[in-house]
Protein backbone atom coordinates (compact mmCIF):
# COMPACT_ATOMS: atom_id res chain seq x y z
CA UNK A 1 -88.92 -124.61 -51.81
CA UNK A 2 -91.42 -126.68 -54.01
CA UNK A 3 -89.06 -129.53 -52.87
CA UNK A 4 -89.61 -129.54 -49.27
CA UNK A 5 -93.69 -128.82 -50.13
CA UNK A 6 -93.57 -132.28 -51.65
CA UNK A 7 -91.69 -133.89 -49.23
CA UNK A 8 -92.35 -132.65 -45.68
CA UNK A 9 -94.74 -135.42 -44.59
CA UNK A 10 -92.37 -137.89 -45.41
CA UNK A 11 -89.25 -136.30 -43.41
CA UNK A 12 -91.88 -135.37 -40.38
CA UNK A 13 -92.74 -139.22 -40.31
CA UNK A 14 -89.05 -140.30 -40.44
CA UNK A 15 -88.66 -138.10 -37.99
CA UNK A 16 -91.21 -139.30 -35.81
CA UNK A 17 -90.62 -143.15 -36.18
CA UNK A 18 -86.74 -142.28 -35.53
CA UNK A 19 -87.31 -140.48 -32.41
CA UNK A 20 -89.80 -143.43 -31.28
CA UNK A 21 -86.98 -145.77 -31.56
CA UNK A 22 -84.29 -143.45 -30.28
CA UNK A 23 -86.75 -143.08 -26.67
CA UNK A 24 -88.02 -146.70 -26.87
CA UNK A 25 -88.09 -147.27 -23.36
CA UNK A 26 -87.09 -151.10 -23.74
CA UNK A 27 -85.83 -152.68 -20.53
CA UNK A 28 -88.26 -150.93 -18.09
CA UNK A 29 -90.37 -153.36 -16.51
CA UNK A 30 -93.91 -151.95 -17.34
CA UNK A 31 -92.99 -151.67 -21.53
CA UNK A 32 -91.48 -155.08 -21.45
CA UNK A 33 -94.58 -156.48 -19.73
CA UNK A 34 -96.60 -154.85 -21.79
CA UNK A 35 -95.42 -156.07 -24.90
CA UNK A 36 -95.33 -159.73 -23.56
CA UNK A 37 -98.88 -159.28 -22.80
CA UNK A 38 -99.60 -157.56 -25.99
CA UNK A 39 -98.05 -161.24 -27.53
CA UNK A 40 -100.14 -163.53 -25.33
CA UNK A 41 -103.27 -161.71 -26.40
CA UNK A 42 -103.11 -162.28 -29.66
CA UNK A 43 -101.86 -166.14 -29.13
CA UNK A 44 -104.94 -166.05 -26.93
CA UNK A 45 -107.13 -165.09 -29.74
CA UNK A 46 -105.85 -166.78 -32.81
CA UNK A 47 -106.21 -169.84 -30.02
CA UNK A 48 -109.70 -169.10 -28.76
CA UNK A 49 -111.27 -167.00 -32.01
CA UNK A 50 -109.85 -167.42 -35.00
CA UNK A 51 -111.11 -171.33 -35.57
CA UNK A 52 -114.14 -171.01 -33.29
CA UNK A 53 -115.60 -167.96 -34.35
CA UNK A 54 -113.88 -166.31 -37.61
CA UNK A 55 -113.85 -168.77 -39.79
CA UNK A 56 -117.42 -169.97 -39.69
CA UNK A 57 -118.18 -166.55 -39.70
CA UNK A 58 -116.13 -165.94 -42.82
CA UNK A 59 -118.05 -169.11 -44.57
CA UNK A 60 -121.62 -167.22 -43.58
CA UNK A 61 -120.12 -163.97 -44.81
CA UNK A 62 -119.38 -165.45 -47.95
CA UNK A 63 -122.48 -167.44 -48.45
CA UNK A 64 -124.42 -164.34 -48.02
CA UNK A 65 -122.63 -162.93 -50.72
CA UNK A 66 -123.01 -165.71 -53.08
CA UNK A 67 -126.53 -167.22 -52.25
CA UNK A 68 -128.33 -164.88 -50.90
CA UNK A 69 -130.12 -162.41 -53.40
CA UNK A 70 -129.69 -158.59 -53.52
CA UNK A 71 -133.11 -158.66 -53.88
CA UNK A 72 -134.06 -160.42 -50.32
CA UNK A 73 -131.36 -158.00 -49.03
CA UNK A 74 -132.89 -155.15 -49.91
CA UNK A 75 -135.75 -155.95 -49.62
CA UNK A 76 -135.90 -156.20 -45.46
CA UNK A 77 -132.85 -154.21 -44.95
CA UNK A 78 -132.13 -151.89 -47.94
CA UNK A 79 -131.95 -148.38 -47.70
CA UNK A 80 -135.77 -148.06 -49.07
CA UNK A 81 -137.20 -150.64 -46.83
CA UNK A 82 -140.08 -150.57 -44.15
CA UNK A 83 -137.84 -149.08 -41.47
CA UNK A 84 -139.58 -151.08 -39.00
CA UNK A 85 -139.06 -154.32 -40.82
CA UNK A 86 -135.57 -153.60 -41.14
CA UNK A 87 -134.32 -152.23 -37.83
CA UNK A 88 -136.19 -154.90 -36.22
CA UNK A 89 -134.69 -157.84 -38.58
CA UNK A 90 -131.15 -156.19 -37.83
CA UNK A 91 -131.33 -156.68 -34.04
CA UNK A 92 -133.75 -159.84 -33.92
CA UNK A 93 -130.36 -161.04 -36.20
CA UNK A 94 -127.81 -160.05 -33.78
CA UNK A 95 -129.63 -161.05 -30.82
CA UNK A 96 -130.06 -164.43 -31.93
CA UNK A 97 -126.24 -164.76 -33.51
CA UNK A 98 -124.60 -164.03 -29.78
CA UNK A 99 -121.03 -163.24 -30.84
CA UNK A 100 -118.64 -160.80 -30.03
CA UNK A 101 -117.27 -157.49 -31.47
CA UNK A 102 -114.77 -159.20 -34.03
CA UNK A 103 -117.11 -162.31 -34.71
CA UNK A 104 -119.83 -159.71 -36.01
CA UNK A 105 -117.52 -158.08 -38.26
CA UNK A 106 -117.74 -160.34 -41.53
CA UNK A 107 -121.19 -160.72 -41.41
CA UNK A 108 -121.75 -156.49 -41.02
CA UNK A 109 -119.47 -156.54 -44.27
CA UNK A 110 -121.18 -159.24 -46.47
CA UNK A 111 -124.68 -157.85 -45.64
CA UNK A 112 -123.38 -154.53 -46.21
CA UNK A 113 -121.86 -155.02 -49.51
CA UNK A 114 -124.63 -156.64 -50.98
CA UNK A 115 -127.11 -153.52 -50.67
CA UNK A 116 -128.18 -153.34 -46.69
CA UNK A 117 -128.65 -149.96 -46.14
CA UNK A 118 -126.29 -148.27 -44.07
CA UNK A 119 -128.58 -147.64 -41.02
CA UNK A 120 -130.17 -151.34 -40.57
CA UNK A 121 -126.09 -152.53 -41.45
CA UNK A 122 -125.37 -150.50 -38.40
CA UNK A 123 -127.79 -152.01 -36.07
CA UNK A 124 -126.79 -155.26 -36.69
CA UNK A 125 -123.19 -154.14 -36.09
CA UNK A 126 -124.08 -153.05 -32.75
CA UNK A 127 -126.48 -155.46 -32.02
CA UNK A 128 -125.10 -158.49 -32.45
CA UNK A 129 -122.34 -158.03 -29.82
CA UNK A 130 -124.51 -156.26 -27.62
CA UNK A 131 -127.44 -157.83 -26.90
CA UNK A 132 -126.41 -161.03 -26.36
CA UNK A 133 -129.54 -163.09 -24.00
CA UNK A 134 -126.65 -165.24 -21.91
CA UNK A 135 -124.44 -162.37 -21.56
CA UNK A 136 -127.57 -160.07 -20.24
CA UNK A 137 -128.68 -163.16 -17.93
CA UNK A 138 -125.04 -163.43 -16.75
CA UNK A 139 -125.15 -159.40 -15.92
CA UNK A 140 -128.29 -159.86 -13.95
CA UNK A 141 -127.44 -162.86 -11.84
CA UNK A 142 -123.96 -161.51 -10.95
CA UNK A 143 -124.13 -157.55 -11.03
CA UNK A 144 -127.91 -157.45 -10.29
CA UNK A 145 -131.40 -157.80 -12.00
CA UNK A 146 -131.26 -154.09 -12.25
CA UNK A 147 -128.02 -153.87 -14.06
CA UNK A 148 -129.34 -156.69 -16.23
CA UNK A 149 -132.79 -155.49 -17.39
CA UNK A 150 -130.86 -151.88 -18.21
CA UNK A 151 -128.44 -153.45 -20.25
CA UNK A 152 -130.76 -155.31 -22.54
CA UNK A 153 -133.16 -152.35 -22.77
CA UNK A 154 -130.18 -150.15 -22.93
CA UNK A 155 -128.46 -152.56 -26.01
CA UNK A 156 -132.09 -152.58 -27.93
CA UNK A 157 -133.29 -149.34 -27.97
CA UNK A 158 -129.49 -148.32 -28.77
CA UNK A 159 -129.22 -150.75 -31.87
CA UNK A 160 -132.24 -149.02 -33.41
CA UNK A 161 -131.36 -145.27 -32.30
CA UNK A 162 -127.38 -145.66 -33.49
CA UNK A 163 -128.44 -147.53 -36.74
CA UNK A 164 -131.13 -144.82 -37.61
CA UNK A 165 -128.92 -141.93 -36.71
CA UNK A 166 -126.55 -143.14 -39.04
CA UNK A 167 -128.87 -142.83 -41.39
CA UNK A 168 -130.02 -139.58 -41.19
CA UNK A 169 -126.44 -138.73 -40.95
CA UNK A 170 -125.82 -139.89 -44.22
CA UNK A 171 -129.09 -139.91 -45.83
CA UNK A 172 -128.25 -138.24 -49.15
CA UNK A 173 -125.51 -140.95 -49.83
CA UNK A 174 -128.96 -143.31 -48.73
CA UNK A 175 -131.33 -141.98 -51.27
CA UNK A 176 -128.53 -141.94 -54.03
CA UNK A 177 -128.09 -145.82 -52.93
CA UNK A 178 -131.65 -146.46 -52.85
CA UNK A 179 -132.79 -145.16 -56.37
CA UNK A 180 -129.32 -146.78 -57.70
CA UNK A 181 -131.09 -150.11 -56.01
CA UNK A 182 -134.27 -149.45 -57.63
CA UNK A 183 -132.64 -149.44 -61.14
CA UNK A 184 -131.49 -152.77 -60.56
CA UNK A 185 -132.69 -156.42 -61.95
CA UNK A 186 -134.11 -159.35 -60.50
CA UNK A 187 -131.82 -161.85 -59.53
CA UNK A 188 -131.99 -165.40 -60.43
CA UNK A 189 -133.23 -167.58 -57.91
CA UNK A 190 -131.96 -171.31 -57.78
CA UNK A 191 -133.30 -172.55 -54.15
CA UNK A 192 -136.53 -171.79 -52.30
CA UNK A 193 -136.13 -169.38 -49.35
CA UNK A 194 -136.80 -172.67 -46.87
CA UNK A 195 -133.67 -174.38 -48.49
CA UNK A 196 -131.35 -171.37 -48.18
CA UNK A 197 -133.21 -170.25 -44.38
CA UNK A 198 -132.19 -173.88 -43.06
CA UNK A 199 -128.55 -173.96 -44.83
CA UNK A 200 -128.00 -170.38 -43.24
CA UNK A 201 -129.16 -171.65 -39.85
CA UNK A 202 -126.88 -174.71 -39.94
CA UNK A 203 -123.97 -172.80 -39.84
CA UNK A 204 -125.37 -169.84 -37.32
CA UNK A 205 -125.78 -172.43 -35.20
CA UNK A 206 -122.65 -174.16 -35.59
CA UNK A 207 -121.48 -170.76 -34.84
CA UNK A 208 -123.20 -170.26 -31.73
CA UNK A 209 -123.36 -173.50 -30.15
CA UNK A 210 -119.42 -174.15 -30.45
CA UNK A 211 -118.49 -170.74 -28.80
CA UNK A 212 -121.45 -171.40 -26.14
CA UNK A 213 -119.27 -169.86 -23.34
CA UNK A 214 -119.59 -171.97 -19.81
CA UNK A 215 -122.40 -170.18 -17.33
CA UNK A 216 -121.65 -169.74 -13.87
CA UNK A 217 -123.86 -172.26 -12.19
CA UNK A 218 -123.29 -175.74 -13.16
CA UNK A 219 -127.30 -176.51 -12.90
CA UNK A 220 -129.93 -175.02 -15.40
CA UNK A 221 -130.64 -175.22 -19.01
CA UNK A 222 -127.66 -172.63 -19.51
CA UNK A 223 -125.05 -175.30 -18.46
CA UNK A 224 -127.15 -178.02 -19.48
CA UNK A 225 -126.39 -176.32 -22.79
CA UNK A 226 -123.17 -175.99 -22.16
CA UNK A 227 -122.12 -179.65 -21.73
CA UNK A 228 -123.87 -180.69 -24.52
CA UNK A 229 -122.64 -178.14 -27.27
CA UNK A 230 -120.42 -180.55 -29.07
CA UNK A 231 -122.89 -182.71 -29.58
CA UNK A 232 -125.32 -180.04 -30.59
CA UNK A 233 -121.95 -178.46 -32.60
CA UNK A 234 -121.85 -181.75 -34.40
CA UNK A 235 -125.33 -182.33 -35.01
CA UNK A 236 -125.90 -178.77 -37.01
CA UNK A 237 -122.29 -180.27 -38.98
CA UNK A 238 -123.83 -183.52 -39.89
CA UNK A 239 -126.97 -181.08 -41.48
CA UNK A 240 -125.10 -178.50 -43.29
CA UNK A 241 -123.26 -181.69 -44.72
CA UNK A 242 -126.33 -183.17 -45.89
CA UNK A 243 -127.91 -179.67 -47.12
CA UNK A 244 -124.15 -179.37 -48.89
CA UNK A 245 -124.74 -182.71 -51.12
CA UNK A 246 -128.47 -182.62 -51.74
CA UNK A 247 -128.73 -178.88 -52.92
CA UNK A 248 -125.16 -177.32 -53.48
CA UNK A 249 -123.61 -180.44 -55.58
CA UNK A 250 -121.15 -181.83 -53.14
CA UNK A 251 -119.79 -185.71 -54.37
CA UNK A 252 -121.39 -187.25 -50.98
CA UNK A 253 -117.97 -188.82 -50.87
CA UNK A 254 -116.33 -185.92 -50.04
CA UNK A 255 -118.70 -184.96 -47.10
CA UNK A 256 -118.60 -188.55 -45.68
CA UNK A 257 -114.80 -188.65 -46.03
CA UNK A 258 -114.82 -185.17 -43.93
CA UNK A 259 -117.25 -186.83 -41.37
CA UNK A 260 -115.31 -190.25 -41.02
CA UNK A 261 -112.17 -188.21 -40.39
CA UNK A 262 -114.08 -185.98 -38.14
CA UNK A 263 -115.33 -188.70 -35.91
CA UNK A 264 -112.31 -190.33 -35.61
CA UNK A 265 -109.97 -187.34 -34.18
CA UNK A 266 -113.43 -186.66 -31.67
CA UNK A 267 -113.12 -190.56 -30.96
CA UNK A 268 -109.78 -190.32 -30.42
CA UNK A 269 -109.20 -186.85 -28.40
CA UNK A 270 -112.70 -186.83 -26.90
CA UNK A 271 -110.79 -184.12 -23.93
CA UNK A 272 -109.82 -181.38 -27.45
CA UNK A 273 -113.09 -180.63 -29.26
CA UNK A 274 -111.13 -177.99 -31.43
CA UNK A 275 -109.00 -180.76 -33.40
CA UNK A 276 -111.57 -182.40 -34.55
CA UNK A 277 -113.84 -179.44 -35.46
CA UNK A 278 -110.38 -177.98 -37.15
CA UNK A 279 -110.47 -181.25 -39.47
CA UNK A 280 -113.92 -180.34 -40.40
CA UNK A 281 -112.93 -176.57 -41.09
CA UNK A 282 -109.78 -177.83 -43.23
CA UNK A 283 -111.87 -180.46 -45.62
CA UNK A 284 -114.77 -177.98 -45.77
CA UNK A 285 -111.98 -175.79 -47.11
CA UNK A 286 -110.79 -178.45 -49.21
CA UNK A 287 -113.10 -179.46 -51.31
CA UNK A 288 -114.77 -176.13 -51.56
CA UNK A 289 -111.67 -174.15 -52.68
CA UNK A 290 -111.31 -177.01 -55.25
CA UNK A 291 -114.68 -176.96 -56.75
CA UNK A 292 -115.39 -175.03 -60.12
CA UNK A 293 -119.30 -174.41 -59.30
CA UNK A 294 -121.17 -172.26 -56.98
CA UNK A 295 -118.79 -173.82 -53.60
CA UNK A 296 -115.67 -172.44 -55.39
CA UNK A 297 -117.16 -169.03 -55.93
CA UNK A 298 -118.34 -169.35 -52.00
CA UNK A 299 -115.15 -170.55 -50.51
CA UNK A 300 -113.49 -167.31 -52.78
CA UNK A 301 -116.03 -165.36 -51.66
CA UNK A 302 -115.32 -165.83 -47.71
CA UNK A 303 -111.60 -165.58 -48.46
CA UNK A 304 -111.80 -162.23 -49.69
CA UNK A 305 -113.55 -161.88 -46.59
CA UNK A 306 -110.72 -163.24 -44.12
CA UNK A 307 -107.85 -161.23 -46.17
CA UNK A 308 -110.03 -158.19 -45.48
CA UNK A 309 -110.45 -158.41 -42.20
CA UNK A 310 -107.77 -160.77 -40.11
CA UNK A 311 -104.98 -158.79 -40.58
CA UNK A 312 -106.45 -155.78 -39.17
CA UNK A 313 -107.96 -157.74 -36.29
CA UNK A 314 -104.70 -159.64 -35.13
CA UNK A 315 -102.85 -155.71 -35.56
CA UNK A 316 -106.06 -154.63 -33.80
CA UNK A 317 -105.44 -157.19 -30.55
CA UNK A 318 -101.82 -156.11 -30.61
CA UNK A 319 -102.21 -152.54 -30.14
CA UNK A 320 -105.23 -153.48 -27.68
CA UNK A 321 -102.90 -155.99 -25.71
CA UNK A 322 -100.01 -153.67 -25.47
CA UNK A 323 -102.26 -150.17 -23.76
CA UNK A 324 -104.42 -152.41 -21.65
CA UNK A 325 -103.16 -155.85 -21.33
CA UNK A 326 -105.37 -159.23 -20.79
CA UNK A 327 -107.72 -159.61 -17.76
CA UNK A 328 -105.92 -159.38 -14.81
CA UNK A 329 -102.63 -158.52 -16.47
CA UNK A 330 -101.37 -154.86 -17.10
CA UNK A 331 -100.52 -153.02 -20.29
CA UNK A 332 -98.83 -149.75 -20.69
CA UNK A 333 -101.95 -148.20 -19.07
CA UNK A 334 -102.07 -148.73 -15.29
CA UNK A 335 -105.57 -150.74 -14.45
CA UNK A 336 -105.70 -148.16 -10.83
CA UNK A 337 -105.98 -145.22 -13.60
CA UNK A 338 -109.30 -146.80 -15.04
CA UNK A 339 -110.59 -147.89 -11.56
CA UNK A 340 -110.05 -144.53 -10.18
CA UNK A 341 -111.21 -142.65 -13.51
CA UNK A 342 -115.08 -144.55 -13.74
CA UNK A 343 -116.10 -143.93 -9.77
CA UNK A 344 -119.42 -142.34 -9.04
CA UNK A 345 -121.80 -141.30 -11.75
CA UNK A 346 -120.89 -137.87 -12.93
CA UNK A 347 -120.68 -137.46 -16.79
CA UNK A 348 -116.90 -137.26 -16.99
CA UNK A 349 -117.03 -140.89 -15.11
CA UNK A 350 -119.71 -142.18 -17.85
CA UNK A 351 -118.06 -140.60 -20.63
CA UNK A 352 -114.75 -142.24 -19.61
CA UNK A 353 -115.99 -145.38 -19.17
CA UNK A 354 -117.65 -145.13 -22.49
CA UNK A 355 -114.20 -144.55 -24.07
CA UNK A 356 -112.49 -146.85 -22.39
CA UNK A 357 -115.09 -149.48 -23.08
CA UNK A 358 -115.08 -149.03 -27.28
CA UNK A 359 -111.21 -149.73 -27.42
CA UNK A 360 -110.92 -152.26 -24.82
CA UNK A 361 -111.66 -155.83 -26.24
CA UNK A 362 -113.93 -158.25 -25.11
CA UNK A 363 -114.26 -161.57 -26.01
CA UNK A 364 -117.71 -163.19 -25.41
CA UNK A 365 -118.54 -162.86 -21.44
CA UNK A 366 -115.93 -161.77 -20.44
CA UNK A 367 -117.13 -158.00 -19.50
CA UNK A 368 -118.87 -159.41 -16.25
CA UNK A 369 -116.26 -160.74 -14.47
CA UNK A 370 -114.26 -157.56 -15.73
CA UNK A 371 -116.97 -155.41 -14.56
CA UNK A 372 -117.27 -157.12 -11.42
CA UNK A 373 -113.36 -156.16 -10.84
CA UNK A 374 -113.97 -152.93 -11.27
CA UNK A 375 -117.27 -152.21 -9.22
CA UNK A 376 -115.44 -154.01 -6.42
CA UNK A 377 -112.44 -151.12 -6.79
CA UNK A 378 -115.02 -147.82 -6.83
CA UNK A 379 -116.76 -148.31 -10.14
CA UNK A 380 -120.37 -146.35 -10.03
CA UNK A 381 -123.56 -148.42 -11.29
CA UNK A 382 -123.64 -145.59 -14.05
CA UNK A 383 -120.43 -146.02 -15.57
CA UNK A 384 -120.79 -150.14 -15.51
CA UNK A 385 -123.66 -149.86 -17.39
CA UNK A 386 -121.68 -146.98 -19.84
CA UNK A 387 -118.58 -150.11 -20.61
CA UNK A 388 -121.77 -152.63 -20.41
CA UNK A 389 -123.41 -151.14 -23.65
CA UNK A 390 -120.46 -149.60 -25.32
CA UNK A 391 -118.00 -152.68 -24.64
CA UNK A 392 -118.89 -155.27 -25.96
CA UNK A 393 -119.98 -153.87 -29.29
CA UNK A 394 -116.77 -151.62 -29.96
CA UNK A 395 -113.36 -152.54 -29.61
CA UNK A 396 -110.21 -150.96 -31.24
CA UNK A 397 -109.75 -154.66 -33.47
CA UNK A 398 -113.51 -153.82 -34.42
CA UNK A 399 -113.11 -149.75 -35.62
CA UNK A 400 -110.17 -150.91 -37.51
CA UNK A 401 -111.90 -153.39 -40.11
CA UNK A 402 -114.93 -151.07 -39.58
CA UNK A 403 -113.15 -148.12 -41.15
CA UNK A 404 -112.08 -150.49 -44.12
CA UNK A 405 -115.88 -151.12 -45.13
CA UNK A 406 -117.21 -147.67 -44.31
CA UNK A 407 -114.71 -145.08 -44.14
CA UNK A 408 -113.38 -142.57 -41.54
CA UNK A 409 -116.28 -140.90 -41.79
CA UNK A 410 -118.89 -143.20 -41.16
CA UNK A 411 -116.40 -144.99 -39.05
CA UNK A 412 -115.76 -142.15 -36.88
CA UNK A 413 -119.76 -141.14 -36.83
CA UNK A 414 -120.62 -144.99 -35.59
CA UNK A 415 -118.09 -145.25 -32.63
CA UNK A 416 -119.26 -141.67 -31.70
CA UNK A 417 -122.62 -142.39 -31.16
CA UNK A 418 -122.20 -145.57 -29.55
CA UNK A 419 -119.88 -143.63 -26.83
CA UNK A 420 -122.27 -140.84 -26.54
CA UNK A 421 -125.30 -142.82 -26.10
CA UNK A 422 -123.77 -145.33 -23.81
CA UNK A 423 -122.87 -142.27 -21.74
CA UNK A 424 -126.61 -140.78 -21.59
CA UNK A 425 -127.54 -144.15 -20.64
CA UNK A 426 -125.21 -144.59 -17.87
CA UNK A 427 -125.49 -141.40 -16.63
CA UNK A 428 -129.26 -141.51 -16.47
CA UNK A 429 -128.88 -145.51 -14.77
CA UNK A 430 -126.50 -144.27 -12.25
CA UNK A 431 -129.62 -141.23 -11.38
CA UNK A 432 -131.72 -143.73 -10.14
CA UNK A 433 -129.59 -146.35 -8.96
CA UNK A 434 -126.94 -145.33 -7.50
């Protein structure tokens, strides 16, 4: 008897993996699409993301972790900071950093780990996907100025209310954290805060400017932007380069080796941006990984970072691919059960949207033309605004890698409140303008 009290979760998940594969329902059209179009997701991703976005976001991740103080991190978002200070650095961060749920991800976890408290962490979570300015002026010109202006009230006051909650939530674990803070030392300080503000920038804006997503209009400063970003991309390159040898001990051969080699591949595919920005990845990578000083411990430092967190994303976009498919694509989930689950504005239509929202995925953008889909089909203004705010921030990738830095728990508590509050929201948008 003490046998089988030992072993019964084993033989129950034998069990339930054999039976999976005994009823796999392989060679019915709907399964087989849907794993095909679980496949092309991720080749999507690792095509569009992975070199765009994760990696520089892995390098600031890891630079935050090695050059930025505990000290300076605490101090404007620890758990004993001015709470105004730090809920309003958390979302003036993510507003200005523009990326989507995954991007956000490594920099949650280095700011995290190095002594933000747990409610200003959070708001940066959620802010940075959510209140992005060109997605907001994308909602408003396409779905309406109404839609618009509620979605970047909506995304602002929710950063701050989520992250606090979560703090009061878990505020014992806070105070312990805090007076563990307090018992801590002063960190050495090699650079100025100047030197390390404009090497951080460089690469935020490498970040944003080379996943600047294309605007609908070809006219204004949005696509003016747009068709310059390489340039702009290359220009922020050229400075962290610089910034690299004169502060961080780069050989200045190495960084004008990188640039000749970049400049050639953009001289000589002018039409595929991403080779030669890949080239500049792969001898950033280079001679960091190979250096025994402070670049070593940084390129370590965002590696930990990417083993963390890629493999969970990519499993993340598989699962994601395979229920709900790409845009315009199915999955195992019929599309006509979402459309005809989020019409008019009740709460079970807000609350489903919600739901729906935090595990679908959505890269940069991408939510308006989805949304517009799906307000053409039935969809109520309340529930829109419901997937609008809970969306972009959450996605069943995101929870994943969020669980492996906080926890069920906390994990569970975060993607709660973000689908409960996006559901008040929506529900009380949809009152008035439906």
């Amino acid at each position: 008897m003490s046998y089988w009290k030992q072993e019964w979760k084993s033989f129950l998940t034998i069990t339930i993996v054999f039976l999976i594969c005994y009823y796999l329902p392989v060679g019915t059209p709907r399964f087989d699409n849907a794993i095909l179009e679980a496949f092309h997701l991720v080749k999507w991703y690792a095509q569009e993301h992975v070199l765009l976005c994760l990696i520089p976001a892995f390098f600031i991740a890891g630079a935050i972790g090695v050059f930025v103080s505990q000290a300076s991190v605490m101090k404007y978002l620890g758990a004993k900071a001015n709470k105004v200070l730090a809920y309003g650095v958390a979302a003036v961060s993510g507003t200005i950093l523009a990326v989507c749920s995954c991007t956000i991800l490594p920099l949650f976890s280095g700011i995290y780990k190095m002594g933000a408290g747990l409610g200003p962490a959070c708001a940066f979570l959620y802010s940075g996907p959510a209140i992005n300015v060109l997605a907001i002026v994308l909602t408003a010109r396409i779905l309406g100025p109404e839609l618009g202006i509620a979605r970047a009230a909506g995304a602002i006051f929710l950063s701050v209310i989520i992250g606090y909650s979560m703090h009061l939530l878990f505020r014992k674990e806070e105070e312990a954290k805090a007076a563990a803070q307090m018992m801590m030392p002063e960190p050495e300080v090699k650079r100025a805060l100047w030197q390390d503000t404009l090497y951080f920038a460089s690469m935020v804006f490498i970040l944003v400017f080379a996943n600047w997503g294309k605007p609908q209009s070809p006219e204004g400063i949005w696509a003016s932007i747009y068709s310059a970003k390489w340039v702009i991309t290359s220009g922020f390159a050229i400075l962290l380069g610089v910034l690299l040898v004169a502060w961080f001990e780069l050989k200045a051969w190495k960084a004008i080796l990188t640039g000749a080699v970049v400049a050639t591949l953009g001289y000589m595919y002018p039409s595929q941006p991403l080779v030669a920005f890949t080239a500049g990845t792969l001898g950033l990578t280079i001679f960091t990984s190979t250096d025994e000083g402070e670049l070593g411990e940084w390129f370590s430092s965002s590696y930990d970072f990417a083993k963390q967190i890629l493999p969970l994303l990519l499993f993340g976009v598989l699962i994601a691919g395979t229920l709900l498919g790409r845009v315009g694509y199915e999955g195992l989930i019929p599309s006509e059960w979402i459309s005809s689950a989020v019409g008019g504005n009740s709460l079970l239509s807000n609350l489903l949207a919600s739901f729906i929202g935090a595990f679908m995925y959505f890269a940069t953008l991408t939510e308006v033309p989805i949304l517009q889909g799906l307000i053409g089909s039935g969809m109520g203004k309340g529930p829109a605004l419901a997937l609008l705010l809970a969306g972009p921030a959450l996605s069943l990738p995101n929870m994943l890698v969020i669980r492996s830095v906080l926890g069920n728990k906390k994990t569970f508590a975060f993607v709660s409140l973000v689908i409960i509050f996006s559901t008040i929201f929506g529900v009380i948008f949809g009152t008035f303008f439906s």
